[in-house]
N, C-alpha and C. Protein backbone atom coordinates (compact mmCIF):
# COMPACT_ATOMS: atom_id res chain seq x y z
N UNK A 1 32.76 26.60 -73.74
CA UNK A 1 33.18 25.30 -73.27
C UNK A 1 31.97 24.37 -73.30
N UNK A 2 32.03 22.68 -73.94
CA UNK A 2 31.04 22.16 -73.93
C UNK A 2 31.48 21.13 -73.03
N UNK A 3 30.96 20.47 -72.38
CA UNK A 3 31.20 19.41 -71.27
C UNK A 3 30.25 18.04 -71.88
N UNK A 4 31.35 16.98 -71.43
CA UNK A 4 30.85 15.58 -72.54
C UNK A 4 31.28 14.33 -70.92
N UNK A 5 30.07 14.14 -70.86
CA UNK A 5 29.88 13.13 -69.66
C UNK A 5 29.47 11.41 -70.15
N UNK A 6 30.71 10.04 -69.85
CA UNK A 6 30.62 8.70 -70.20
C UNK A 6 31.03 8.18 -69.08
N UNK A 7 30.64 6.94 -68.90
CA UNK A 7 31.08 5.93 -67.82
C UNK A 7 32.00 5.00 -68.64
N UNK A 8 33.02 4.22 -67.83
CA UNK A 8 33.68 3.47 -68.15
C UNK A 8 33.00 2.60 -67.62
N UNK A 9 32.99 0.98 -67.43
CA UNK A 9 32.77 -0.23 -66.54
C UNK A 9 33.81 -1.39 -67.19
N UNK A 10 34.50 -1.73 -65.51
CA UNK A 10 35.31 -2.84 -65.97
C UNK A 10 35.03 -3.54 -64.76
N UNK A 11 35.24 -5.04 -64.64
CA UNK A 11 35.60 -5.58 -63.83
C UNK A 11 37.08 -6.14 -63.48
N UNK A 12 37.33 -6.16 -62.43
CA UNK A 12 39.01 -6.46 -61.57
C UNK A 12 39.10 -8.08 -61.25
N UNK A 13 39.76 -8.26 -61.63
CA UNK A 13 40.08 -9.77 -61.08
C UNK A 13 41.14 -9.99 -59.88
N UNK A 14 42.19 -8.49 -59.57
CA UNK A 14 43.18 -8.71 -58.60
C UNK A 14 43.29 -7.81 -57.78
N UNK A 15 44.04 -7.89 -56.49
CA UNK A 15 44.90 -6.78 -55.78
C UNK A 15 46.12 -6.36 -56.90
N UNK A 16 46.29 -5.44 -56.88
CA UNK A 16 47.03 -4.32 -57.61
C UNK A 16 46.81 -5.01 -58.73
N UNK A 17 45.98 -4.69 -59.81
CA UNK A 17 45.56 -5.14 -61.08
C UNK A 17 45.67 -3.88 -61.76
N UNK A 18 46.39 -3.59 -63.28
CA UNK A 18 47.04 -2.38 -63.48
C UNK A 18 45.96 -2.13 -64.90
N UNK A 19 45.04 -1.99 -65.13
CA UNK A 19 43.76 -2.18 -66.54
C UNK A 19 44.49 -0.78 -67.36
N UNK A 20 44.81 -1.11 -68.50
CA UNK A 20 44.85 0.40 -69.46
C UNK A 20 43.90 0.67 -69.56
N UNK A 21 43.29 1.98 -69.87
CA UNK A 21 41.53 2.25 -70.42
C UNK A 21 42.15 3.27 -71.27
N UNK A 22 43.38 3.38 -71.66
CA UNK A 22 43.86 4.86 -72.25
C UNK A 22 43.06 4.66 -74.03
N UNK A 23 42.56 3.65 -74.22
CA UNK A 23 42.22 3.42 -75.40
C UNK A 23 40.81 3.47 -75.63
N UNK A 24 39.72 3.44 -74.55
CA UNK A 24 38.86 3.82 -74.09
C UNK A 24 38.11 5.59 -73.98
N UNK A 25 39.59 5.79 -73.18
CA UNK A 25 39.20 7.19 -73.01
C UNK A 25 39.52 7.57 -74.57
N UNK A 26 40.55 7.38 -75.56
CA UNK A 26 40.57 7.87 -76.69
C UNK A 26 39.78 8.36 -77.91
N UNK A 27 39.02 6.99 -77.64
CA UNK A 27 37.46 6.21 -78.35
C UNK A 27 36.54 7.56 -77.80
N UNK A 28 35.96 7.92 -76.58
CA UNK A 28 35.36 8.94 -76.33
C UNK A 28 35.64 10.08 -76.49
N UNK A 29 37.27 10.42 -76.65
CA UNK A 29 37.72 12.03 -77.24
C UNK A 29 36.77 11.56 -78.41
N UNK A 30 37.01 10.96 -79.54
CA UNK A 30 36.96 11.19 -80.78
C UNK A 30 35.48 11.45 -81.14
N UNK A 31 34.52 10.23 -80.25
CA UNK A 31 32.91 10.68 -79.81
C UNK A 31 32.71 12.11 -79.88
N UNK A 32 33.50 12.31 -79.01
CA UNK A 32 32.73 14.23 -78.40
C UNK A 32 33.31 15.05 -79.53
N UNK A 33 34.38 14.83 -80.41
CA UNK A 33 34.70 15.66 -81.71
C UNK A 33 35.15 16.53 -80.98
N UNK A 34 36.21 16.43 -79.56
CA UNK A 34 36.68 17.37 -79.24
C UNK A 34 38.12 17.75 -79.34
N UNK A 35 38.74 19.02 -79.83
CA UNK A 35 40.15 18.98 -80.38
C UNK A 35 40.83 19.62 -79.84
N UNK A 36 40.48 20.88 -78.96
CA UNK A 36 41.42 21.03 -77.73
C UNK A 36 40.39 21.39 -76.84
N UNK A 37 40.99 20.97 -75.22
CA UNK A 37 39.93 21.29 -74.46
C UNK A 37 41.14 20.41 -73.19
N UNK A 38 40.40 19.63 -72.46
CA UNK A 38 40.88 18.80 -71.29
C UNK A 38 39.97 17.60 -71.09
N UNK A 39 40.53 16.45 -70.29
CA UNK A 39 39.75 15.49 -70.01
C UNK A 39 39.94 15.24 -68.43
N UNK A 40 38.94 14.67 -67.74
CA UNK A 40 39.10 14.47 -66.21
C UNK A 40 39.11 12.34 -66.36
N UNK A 41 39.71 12.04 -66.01
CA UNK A 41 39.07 10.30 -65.68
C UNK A 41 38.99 10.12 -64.30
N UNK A 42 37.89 9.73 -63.77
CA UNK A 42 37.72 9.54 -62.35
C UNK A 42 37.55 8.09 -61.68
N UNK A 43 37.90 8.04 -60.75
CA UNK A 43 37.65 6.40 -60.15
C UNK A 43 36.44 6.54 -58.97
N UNK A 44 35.18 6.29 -59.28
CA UNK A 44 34.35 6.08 -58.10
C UNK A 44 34.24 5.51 -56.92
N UNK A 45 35.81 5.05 -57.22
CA UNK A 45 35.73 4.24 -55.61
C UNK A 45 36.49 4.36 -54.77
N UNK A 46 36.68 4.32 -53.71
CA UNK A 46 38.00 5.05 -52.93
C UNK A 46 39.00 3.49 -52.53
N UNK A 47 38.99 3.11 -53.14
CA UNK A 47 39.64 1.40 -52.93
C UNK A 47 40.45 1.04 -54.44
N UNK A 48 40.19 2.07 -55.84
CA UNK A 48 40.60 1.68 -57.10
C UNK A 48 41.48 3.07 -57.48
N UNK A 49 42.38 3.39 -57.93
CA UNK A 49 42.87 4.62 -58.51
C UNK A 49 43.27 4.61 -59.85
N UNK A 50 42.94 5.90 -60.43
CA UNK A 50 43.29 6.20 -61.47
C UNK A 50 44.57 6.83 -61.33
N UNK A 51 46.04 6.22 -62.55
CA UNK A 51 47.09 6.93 -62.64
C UNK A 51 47.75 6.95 -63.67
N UNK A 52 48.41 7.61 -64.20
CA UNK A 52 49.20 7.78 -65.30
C UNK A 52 50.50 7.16 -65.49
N UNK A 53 50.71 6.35 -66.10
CA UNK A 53 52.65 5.70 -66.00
C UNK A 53 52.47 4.79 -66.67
N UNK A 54 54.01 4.44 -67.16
CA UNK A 54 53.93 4.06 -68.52
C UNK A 54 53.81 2.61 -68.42
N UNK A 55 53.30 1.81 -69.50
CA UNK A 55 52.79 0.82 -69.45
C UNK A 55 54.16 -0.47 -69.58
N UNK A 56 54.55 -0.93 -68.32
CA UNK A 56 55.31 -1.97 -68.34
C UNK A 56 55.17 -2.70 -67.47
N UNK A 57 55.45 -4.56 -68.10
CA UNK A 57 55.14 -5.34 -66.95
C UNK A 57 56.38 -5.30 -65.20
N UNK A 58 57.29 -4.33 -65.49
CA UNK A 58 58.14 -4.38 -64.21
C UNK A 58 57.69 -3.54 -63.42
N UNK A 59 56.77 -2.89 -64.09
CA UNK A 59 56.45 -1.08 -63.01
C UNK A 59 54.99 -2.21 -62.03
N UNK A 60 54.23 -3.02 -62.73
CA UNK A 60 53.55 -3.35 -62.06
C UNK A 60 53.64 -4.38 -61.10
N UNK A 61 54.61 -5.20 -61.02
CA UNK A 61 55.19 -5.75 -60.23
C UNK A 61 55.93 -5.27 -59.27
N UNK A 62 56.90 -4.11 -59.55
CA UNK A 62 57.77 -3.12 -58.09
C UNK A 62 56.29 -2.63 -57.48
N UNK A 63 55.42 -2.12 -57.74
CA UNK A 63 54.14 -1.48 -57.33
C UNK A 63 54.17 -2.54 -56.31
N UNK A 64 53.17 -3.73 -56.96
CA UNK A 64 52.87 -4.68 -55.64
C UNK A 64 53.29 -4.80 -54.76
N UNK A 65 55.10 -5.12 -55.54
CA UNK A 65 55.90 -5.59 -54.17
C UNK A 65 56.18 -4.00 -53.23
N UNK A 66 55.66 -3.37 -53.60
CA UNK A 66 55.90 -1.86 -53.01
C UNK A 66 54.72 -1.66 -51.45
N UNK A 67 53.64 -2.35 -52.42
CA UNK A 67 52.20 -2.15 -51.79
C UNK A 67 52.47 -3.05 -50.98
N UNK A 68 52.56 -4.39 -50.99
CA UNK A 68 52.78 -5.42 -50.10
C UNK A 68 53.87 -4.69 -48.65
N UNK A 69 54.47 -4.17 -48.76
CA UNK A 69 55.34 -4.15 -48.18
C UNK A 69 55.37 -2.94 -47.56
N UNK A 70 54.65 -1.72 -47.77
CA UNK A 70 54.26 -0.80 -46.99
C UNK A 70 52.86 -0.93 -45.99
N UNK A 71 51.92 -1.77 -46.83
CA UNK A 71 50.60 -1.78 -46.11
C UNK A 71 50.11 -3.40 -46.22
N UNK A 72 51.19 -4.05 -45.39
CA UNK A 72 50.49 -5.34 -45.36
C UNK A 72 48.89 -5.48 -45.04
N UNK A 73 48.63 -6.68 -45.50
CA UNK A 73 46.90 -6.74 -45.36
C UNK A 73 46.51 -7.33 -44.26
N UNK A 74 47.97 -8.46 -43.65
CA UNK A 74 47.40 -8.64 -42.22
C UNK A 74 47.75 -8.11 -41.16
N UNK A 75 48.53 -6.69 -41.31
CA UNK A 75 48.47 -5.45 -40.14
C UNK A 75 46.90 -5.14 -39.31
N UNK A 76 47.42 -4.87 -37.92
CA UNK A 76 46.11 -4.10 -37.58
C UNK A 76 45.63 -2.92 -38.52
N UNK A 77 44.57 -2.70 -39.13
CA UNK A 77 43.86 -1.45 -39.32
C UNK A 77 42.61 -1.37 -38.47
N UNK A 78 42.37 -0.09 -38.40
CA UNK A 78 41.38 0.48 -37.25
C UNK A 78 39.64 0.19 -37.82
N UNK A 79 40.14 0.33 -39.56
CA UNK A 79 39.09 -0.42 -40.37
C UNK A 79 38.50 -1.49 -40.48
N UNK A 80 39.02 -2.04 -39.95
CA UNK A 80 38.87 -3.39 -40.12
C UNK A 80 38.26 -4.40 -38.56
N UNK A 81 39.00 -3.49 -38.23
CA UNK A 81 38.14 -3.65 -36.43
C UNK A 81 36.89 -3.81 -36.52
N UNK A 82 35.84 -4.30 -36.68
CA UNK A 82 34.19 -4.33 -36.49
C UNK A 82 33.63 -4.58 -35.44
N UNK A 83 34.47 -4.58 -34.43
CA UNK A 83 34.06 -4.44 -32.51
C UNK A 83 33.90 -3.02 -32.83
N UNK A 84 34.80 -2.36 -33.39
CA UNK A 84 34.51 -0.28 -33.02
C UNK A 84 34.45 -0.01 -34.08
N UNK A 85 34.16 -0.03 -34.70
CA UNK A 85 34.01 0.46 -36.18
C UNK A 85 32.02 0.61 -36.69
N UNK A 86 31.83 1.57 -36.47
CA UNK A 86 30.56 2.60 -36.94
C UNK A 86 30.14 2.67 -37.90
N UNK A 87 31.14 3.40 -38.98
CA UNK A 87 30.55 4.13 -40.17
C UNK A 87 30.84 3.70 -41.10
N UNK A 88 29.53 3.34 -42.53
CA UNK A 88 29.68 3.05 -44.08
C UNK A 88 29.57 1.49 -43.49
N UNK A 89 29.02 1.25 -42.79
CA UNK A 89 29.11 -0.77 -42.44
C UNK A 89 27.68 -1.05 -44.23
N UNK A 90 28.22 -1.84 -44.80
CA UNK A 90 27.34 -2.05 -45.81
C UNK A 90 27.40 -3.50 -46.10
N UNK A 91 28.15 -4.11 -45.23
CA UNK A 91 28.52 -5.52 -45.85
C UNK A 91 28.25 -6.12 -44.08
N UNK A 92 27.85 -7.43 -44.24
CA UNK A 92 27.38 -8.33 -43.14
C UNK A 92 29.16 -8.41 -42.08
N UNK A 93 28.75 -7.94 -41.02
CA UNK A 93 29.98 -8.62 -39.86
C UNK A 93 31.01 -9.52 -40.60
N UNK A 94 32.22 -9.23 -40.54
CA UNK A 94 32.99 -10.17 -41.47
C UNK A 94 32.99 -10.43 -42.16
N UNK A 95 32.96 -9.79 -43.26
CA UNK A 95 32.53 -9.72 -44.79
C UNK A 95 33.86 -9.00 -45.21
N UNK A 96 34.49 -9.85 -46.38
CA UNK A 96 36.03 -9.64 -46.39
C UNK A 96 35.87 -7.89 -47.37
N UNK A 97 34.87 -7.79 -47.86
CA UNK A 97 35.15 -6.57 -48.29
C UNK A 97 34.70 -5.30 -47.27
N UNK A 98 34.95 -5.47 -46.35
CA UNK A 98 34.75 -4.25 -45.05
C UNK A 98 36.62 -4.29 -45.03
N UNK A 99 36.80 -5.58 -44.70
CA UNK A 99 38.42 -5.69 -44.08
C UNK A 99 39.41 -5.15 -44.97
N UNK A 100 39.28 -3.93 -45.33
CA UNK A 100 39.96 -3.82 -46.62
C UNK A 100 40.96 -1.93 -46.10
N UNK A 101 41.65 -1.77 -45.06
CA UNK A 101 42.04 -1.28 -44.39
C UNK A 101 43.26 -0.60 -45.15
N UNK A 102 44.30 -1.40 -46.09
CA UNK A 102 45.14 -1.79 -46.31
C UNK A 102 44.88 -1.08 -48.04
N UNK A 103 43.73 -1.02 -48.43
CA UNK A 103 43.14 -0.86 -49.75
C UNK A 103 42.89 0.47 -49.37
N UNK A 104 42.59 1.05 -48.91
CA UNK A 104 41.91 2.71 -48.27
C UNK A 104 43.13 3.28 -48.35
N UNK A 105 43.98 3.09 -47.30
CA UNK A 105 45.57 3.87 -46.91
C UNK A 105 46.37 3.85 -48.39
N UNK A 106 46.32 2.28 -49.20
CA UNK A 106 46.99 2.43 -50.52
C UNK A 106 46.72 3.70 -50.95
N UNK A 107 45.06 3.71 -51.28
CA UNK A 107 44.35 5.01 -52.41
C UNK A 107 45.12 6.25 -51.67
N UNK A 108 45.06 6.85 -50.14
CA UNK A 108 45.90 7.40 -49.79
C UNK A 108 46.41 7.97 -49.69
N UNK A 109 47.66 7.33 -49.90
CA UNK A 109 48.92 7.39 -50.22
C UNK A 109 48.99 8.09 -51.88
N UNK A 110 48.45 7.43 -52.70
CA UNK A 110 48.35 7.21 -54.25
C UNK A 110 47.64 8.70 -54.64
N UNK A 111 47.13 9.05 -53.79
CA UNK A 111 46.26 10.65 -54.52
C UNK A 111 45.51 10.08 -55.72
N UNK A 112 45.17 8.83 -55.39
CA UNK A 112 44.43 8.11 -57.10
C UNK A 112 43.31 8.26 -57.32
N UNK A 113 42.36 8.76 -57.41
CA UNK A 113 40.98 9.29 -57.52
C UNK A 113 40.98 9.75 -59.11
N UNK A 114 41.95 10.55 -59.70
CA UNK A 114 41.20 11.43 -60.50
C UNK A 114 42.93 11.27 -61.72
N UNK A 115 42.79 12.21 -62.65
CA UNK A 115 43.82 12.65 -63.59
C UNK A 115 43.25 12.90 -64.15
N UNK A 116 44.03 14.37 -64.82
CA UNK A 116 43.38 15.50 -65.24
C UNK A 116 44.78 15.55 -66.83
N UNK A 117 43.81 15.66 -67.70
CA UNK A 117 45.10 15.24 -69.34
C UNK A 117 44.72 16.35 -70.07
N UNK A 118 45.36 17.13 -70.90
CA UNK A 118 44.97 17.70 -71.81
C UNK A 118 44.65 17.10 -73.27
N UNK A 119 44.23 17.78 -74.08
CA UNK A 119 43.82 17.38 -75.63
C UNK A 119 44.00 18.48 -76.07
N UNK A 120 45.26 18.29 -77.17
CA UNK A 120 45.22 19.07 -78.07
C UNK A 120 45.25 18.38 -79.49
N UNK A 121 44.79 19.14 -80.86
CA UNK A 121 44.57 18.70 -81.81
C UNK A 121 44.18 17.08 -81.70
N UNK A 122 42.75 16.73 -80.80
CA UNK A 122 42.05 15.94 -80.60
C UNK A 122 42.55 14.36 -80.07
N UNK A 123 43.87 14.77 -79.50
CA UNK A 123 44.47 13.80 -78.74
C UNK A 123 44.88 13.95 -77.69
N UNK A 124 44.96 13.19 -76.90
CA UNK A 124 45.68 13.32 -74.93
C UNK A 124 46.94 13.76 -75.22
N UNK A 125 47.21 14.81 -74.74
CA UNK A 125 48.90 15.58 -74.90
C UNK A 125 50.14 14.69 -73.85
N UNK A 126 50.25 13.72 -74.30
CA UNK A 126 50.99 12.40 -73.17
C UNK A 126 52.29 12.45 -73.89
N UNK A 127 53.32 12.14 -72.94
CA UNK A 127 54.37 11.42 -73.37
C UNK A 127 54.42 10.33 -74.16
N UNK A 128 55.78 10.10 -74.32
CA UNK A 128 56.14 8.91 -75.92
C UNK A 128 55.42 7.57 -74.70
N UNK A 129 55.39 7.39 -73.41
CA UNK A 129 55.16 6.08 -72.99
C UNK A 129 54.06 6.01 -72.04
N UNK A 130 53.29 7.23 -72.21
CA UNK A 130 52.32 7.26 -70.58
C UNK A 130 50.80 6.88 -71.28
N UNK A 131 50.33 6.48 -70.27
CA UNK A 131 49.33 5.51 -70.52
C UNK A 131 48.54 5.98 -69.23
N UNK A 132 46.96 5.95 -69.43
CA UNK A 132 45.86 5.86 -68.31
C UNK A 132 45.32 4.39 -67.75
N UNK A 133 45.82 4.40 -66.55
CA UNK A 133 45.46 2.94 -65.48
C UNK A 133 44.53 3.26 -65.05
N UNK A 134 43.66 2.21 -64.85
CA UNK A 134 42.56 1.57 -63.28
C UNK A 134 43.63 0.70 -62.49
N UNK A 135 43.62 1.28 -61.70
CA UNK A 135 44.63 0.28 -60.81
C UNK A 135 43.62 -0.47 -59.58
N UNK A 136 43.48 -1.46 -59.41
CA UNK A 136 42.95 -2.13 -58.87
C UNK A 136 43.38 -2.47 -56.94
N UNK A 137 43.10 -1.83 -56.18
CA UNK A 137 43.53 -1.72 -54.48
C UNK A 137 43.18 -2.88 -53.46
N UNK A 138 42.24 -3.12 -54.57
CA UNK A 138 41.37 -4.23 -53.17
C UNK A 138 41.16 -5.36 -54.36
N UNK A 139 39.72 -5.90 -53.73
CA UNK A 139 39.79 -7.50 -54.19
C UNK A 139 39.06 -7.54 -55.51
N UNK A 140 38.53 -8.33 -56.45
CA UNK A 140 38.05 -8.21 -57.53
C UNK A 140 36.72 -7.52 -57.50
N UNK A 141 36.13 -6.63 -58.18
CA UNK A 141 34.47 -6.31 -58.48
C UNK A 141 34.61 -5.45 -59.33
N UNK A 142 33.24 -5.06 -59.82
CA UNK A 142 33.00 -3.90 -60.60
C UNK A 142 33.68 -2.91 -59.87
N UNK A 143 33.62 -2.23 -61.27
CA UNK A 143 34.32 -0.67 -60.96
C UNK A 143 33.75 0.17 -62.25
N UNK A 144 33.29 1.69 -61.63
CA UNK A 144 33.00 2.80 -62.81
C UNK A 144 34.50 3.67 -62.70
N UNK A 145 34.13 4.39 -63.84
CA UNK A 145 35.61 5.50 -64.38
C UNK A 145 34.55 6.15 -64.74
N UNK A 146 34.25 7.55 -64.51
CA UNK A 146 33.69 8.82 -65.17
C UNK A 146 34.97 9.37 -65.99
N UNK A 147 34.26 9.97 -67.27
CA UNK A 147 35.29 10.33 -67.90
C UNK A 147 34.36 11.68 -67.95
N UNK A 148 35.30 12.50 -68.11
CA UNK A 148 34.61 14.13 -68.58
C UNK A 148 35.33 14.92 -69.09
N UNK A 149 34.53 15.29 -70.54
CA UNK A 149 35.64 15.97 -71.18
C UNK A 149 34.99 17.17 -71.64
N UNK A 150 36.42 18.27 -71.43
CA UNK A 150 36.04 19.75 -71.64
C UNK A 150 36.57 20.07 -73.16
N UNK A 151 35.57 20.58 -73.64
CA UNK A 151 35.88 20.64 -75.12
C UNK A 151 35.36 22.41 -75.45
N UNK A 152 36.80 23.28 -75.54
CA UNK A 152 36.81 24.23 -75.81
C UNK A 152 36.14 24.81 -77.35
N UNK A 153 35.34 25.71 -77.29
CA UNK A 153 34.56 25.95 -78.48
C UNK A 153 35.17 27.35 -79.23
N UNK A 154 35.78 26.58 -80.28
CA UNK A 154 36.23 27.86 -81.68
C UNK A 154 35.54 28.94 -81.87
């Protein structure tokens, strides 16, 4: 097994912002010359998720209105409290990216961190319509995607 380590970088412009990178990650199978093996795509941030589903403008719209409506943003969260709130403070007292309570519980919920794809004969073994997202949780910024791919040796 050879292991093939790339960063993605994108920047977000929205709450629930749905980015393909499936064309990205493709571009790097073909880099590593790997033809069966597996790929990992990861989201470094616990506020952005990586997910698989197929690429349409209605799926990303029920999402929002999904997200909106399970985890409003102007609910109490306990996160967001900065009278009691301790740990990971990295941003100045009221600094809208602490208040992001609503963005945490999404990821969550979402199990969105990671997806794990196979490759066989040097392509992602996907359905006729599935596609790899950055889904975007919180407010606009950079964002990394580790990609890592396991490339089984003949």
């Amino acid at each position: 097994m050879k292991v093939f380590n790339y960063l993605i970088k994108k920047t977000t412009k929205k709450f629930i912002e749905f980015i393909d990178i499936t064309d990205e990650v493709e571009k790097l199978i073909k880099k590593s010359k790997t033809k069966n093996g597996f790929v990992i795509v990861f989201s470094k941030h616990t506020t952005a998720a990586i997910r698989v589903n197929e690429k349409e403008k209605g799926i990303y719209k029920d999402f929002a209105r999904l997200a909106h409506q399970l985890l409003p943003k102007k609910q109490y969260y306990h996160h967001n409290d900065l009278k009691i709130r301790t740990e990971n403070l990295v941003c100045d007292i009221g600094a809208s990216d602490c208040l992001n309570g609503h963005s945490h519980c999404l990821h969550l919920l979402m199990g969105g961190s990671s997806e794990y794809i196979p490759i066989i004969d040097g392509k992602l073994a996907f359905g006729t319509y599935q596609r790899i997202f950055l889904i975007e949780l919180d407010c606009p910024r950079r964002r990394e995607i580790m990609v890592q791919i396991y490339a089984n040796i003949d």
